[in-house]
N, C-alpha and C. Protein backbone atom coordinates (compact mmCIF):
# COMPACT_ATOMS: atom_id res chain seq x y z
N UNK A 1 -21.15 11.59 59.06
CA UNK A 1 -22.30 12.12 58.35
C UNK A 1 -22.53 11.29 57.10
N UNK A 2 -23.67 11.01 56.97
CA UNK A 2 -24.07 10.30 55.80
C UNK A 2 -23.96 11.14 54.40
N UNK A 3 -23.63 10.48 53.57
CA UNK A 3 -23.67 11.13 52.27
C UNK A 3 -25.14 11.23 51.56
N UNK A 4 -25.44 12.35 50.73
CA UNK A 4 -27.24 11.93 50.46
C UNK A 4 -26.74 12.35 48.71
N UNK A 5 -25.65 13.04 48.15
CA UNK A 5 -25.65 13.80 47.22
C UNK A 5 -24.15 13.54 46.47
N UNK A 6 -23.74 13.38 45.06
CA UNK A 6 -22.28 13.54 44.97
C UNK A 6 -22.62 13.60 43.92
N UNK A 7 -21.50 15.10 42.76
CA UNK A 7 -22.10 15.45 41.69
C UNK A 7 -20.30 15.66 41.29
N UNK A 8 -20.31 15.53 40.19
CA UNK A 8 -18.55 15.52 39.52
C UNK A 8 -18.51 16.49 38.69
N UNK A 9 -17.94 17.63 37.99
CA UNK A 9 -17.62 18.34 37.22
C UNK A 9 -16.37 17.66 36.39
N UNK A 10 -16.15 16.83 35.52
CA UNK A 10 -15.18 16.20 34.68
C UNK A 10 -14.15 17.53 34.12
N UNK A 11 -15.13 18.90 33.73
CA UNK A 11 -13.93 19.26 32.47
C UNK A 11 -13.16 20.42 33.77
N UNK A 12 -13.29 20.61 34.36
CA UNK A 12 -12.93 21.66 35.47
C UNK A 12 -12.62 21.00 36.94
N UNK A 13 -12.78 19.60 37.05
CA UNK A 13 -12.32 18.82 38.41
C UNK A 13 -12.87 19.25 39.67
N UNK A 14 -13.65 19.57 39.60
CA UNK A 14 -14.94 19.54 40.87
C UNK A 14 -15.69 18.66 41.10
N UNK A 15 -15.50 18.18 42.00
CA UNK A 15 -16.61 17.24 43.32
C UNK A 15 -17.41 17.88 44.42
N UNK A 16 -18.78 17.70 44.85
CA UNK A 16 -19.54 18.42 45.23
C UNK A 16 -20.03 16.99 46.33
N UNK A 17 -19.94 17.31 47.20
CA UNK A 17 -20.82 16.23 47.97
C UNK A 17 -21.66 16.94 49.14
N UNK A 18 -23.11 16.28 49.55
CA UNK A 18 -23.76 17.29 50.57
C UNK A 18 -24.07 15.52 50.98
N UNK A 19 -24.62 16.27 52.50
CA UNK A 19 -25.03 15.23 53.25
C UNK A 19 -26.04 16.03 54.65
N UNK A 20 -25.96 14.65 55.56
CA UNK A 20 -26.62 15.31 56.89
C UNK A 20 -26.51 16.51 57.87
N UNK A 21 -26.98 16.97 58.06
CA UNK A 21 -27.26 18.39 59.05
C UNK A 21 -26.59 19.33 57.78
N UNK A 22 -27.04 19.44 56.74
CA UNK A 22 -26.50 20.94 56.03
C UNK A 22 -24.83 20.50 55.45
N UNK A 23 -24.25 19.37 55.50
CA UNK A 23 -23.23 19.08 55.23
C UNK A 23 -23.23 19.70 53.29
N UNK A 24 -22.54 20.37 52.91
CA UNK A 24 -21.88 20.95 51.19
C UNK A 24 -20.63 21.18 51.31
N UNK A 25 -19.58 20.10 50.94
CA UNK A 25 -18.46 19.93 50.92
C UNK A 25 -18.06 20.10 49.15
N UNK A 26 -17.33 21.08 48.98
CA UNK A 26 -16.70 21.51 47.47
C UNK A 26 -15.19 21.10 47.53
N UNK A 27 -14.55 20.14 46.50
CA UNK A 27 -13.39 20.02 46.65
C UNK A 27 -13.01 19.74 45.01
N UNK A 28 -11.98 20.12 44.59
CA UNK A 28 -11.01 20.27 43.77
C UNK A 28 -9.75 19.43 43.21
N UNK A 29 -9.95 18.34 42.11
CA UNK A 29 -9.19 17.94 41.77
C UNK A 29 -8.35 17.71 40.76
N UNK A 30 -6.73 18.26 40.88
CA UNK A 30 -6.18 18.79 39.89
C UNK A 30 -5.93 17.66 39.19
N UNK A 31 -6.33 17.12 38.21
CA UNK A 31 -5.56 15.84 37.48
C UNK A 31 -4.58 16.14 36.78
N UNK A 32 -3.77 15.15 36.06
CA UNK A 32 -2.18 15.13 35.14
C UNK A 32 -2.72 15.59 33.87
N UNK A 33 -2.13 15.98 33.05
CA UNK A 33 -2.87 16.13 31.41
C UNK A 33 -2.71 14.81 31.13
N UNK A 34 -3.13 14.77 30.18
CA UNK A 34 -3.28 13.47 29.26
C UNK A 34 -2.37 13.02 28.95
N UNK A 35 -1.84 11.85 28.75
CA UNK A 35 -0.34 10.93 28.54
C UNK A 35 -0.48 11.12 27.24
N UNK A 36 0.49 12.00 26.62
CA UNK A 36 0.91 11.45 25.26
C UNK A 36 1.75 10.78 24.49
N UNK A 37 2.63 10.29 25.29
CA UNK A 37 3.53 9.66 25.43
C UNK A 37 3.84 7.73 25.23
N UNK A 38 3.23 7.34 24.32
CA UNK A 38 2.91 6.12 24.18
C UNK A 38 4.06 4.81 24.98
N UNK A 39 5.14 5.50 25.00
CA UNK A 39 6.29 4.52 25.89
C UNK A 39 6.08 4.99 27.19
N UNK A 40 4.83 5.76 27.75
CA UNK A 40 5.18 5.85 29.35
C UNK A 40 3.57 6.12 29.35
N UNK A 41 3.13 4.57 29.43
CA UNK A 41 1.56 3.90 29.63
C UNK A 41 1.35 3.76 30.85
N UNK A 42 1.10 4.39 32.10
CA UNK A 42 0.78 3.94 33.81
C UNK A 42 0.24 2.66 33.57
N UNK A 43 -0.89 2.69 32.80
CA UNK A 43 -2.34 1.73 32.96
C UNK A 43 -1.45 0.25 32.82
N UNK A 44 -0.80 0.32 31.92
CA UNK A 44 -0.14 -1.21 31.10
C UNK A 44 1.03 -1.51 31.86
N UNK A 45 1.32 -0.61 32.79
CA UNK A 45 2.40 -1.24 33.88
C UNK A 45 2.10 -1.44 35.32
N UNK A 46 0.50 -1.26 34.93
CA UNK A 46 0.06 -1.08 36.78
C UNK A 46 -0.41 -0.20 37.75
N UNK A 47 0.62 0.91 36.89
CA UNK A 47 0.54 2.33 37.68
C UNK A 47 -0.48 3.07 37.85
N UNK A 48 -0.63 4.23 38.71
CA UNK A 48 -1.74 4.88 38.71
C UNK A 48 -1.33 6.36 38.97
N UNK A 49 -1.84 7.38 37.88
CA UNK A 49 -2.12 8.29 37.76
C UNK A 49 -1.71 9.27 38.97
N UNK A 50 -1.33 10.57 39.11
CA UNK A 50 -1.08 10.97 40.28
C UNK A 50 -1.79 12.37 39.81
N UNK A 51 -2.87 13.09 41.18
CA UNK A 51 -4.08 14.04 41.62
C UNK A 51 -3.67 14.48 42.73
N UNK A 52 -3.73 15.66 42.67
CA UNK A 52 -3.85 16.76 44.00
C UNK A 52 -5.40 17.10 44.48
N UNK A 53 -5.08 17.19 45.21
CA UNK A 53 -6.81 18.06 46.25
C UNK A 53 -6.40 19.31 46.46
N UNK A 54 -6.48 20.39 45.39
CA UNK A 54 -6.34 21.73 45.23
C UNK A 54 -7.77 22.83 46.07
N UNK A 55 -8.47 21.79 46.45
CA UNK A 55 -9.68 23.03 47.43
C UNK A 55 -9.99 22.07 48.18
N UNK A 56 -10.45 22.03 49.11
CA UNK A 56 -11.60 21.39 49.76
C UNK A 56 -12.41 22.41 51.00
N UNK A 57 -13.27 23.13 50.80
CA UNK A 57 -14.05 23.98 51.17
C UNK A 57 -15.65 23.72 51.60
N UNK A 58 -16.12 24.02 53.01
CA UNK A 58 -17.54 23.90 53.41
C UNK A 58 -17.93 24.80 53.08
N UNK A 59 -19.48 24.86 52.13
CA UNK A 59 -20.35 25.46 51.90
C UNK A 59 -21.46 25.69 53.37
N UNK A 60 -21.25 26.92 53.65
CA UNK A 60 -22.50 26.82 54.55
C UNK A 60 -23.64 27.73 54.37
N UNK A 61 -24.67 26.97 54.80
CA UNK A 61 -26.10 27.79 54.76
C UNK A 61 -27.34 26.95 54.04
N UNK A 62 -26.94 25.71 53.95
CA UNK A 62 -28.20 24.38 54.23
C UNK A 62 -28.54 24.40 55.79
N UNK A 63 -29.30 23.83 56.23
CA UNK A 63 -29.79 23.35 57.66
C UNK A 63 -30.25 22.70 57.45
N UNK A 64 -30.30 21.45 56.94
CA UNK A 64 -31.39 20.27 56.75
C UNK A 64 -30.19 19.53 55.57
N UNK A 65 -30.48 18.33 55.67
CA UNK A 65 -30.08 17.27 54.77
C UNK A 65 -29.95 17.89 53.16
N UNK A 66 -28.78 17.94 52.85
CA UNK A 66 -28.64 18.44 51.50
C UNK A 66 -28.49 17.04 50.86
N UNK A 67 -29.56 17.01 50.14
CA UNK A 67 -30.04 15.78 48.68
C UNK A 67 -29.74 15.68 47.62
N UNK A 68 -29.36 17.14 46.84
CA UNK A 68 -29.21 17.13 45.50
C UNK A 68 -28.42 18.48 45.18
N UNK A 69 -27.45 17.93 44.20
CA UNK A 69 -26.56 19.11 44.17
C UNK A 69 -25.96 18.92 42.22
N UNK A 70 -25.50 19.68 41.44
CA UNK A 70 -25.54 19.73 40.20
C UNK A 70 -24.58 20.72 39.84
N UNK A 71 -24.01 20.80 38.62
CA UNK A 71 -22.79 21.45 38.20
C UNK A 71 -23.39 22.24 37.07
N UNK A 72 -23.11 23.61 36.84
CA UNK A 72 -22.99 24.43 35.97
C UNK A 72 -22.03 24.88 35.04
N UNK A 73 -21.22 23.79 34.54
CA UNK A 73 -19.79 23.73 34.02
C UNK A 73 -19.55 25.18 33.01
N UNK A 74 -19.94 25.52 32.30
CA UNK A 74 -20.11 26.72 31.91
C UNK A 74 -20.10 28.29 32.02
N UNK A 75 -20.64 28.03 33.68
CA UNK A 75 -20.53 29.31 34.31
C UNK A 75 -19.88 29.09 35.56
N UNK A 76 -19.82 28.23 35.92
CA UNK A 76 -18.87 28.19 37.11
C UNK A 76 -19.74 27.84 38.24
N UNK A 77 -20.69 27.23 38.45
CA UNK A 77 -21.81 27.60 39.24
C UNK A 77 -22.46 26.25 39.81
N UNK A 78 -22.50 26.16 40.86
CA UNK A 78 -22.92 24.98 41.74
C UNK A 78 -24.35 25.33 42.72
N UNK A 79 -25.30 24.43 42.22
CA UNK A 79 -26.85 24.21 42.96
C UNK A 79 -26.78 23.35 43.51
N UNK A 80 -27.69 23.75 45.22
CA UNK A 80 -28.10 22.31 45.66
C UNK A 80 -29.48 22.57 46.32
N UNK A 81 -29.90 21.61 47.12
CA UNK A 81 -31.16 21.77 47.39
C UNK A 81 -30.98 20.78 48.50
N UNK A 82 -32.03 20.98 49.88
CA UNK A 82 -32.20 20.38 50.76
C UNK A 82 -33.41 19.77 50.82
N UNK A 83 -33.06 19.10 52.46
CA UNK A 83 -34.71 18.57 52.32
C UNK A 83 -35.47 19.27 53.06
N UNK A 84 -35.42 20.77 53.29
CA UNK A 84 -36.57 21.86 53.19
C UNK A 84 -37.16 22.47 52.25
N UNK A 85 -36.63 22.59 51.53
CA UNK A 85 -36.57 22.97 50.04
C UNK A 85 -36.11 24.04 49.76
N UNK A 86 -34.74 24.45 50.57
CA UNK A 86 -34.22 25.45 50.21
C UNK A 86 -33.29 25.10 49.13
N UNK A 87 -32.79 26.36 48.05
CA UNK A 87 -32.07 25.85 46.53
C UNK A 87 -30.77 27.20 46.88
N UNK A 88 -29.78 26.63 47.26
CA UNK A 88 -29.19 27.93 46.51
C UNK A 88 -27.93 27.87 45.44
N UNK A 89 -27.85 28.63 44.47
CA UNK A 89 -26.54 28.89 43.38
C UNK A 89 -25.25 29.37 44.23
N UNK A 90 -24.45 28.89 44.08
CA UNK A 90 -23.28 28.76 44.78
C UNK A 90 -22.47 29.43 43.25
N UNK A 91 -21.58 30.27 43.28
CA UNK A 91 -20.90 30.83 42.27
C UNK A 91 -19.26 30.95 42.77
N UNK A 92 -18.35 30.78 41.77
CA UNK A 92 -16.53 30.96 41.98
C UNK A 92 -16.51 32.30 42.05
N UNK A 93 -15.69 32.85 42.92
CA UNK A 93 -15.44 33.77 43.13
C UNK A 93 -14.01 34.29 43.38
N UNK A 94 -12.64 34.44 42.71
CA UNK A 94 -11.10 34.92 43.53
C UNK A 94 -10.98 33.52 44.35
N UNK A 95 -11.05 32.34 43.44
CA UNK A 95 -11.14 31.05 44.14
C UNK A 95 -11.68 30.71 45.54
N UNK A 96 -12.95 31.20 45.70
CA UNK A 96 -13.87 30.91 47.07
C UNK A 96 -15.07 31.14 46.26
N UNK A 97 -16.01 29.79 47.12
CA UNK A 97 -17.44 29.45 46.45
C UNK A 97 -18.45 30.69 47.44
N UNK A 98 -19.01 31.71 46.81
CA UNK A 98 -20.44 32.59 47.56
C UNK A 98 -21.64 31.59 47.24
N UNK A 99 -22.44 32.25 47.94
CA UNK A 99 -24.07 31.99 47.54
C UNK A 99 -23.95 33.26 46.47
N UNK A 100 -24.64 32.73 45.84
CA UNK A 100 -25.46 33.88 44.59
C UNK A 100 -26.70 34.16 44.58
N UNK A 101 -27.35 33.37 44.99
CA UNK A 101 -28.91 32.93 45.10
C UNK A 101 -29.83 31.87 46.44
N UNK A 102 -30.67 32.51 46.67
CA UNK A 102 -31.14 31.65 47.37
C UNK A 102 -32.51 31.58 47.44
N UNK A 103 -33.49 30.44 47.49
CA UNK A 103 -34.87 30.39 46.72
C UNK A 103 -35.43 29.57 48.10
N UNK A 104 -36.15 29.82 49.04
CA UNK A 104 -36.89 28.74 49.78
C UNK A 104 -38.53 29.06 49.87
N UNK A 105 -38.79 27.61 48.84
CA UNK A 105 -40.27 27.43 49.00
C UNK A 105 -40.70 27.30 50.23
N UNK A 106 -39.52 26.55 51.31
CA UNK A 106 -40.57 25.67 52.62
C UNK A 106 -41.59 25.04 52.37
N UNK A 107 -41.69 24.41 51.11
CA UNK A 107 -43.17 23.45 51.00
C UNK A 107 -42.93 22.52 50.07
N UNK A 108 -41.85 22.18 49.65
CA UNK A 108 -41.41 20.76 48.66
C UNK A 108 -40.24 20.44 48.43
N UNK A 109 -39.66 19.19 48.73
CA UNK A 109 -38.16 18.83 48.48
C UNK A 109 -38.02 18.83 47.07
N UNK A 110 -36.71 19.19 46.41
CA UNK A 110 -36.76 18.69 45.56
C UNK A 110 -35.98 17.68 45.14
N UNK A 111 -36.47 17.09 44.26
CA UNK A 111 -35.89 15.57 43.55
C UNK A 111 -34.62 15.69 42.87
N UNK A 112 -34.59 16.72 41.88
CA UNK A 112 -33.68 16.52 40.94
C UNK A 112 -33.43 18.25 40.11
N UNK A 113 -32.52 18.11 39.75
CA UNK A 113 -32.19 19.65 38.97
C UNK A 113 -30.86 19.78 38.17
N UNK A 114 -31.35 20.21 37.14
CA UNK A 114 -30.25 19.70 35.95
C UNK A 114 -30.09 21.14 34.98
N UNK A 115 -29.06 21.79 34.70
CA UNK A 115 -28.91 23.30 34.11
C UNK A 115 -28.93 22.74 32.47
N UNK A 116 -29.37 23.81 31.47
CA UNK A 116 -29.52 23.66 30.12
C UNK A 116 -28.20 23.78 29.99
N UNK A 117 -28.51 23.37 28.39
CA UNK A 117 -26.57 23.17 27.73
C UNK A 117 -25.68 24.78 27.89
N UNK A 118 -26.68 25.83 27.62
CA UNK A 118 -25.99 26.64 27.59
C UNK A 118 -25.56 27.50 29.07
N UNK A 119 -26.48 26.46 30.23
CA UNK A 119 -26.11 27.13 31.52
C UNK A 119 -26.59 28.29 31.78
N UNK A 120 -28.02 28.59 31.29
CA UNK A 120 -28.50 30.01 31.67
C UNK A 120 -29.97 29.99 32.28
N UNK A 121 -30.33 28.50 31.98
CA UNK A 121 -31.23 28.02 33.02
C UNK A 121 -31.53 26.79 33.78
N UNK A 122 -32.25 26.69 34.66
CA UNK A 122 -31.94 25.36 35.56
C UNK A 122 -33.52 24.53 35.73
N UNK A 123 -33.82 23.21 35.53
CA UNK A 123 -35.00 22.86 35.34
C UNK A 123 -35.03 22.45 36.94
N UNK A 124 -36.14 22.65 37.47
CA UNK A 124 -35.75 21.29 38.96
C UNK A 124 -37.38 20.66 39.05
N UNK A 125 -37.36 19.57 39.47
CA UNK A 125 -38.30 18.44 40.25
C UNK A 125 -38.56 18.85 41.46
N UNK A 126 -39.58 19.15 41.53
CA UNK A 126 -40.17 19.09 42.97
C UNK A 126 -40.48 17.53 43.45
N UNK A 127 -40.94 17.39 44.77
CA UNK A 127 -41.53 16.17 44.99
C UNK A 127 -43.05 16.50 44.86
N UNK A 128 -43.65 17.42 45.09
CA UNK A 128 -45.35 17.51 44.60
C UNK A 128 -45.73 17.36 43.00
């Protein structure tokens, strides 16, 4: 399956990728804390960092090419959008992702969608 979408959550280690036929793959990565340790540098000896894959979970309930997908770091909360133009909020739940929401115009893909700083609203691009 082709990839169409890949969105990163940095402070909480979420990766979000969607793709062909409805593909929304959520996965989880636990990183190391921060080296504080100035005599035990990975980078300056070569080394590399060691990450777990703590989720990796299918989102279902796209049917069409999922395009665009976006992080709600704040609330916990993951959007995507296909190329029908269905949108839905994906929310954490007892560590499993629900739908929360689901919005279908059926009459415009959208482009792009990006949540305010405080995460209580979400702007999106249509293609019209």
């Amino acid at each position: 399956t082709r990839i169409h979408t890949l969105s990163w959550n940095p402070d909480q280690g979420w990766i979000a990728c969607g793709g062909g036929s409805g593909l929304l793959k959520v996965l989880r990565l636990d990183l190391p804390l921060a080296n504080t340790d100035p005599s035990n540098d990975n980078c300056s000896t070569g080394g590399t960092a060691q990450s777990n894959l703590s989720m990796n979970q299918t989102l279902e309930g796209h049917t069409g090419g999922v395009l665009c997908s976006t992080w709600n770091a704040s609330h916990r909360k993951l959007a995507s959008s296909d190329e029908q133009g269905l949108i839905i909020v994906w929310t954490l739940h007892k560590g499993i992702w629900y739908e929360e929401m689901v919005n279908s115009r059926n009459k415009s893909v959208v482009r792009d969608m990006k949540w305010t700083a405080d995460g209580k609203k979400i702007c999106i691009v249509y293609e019209d």
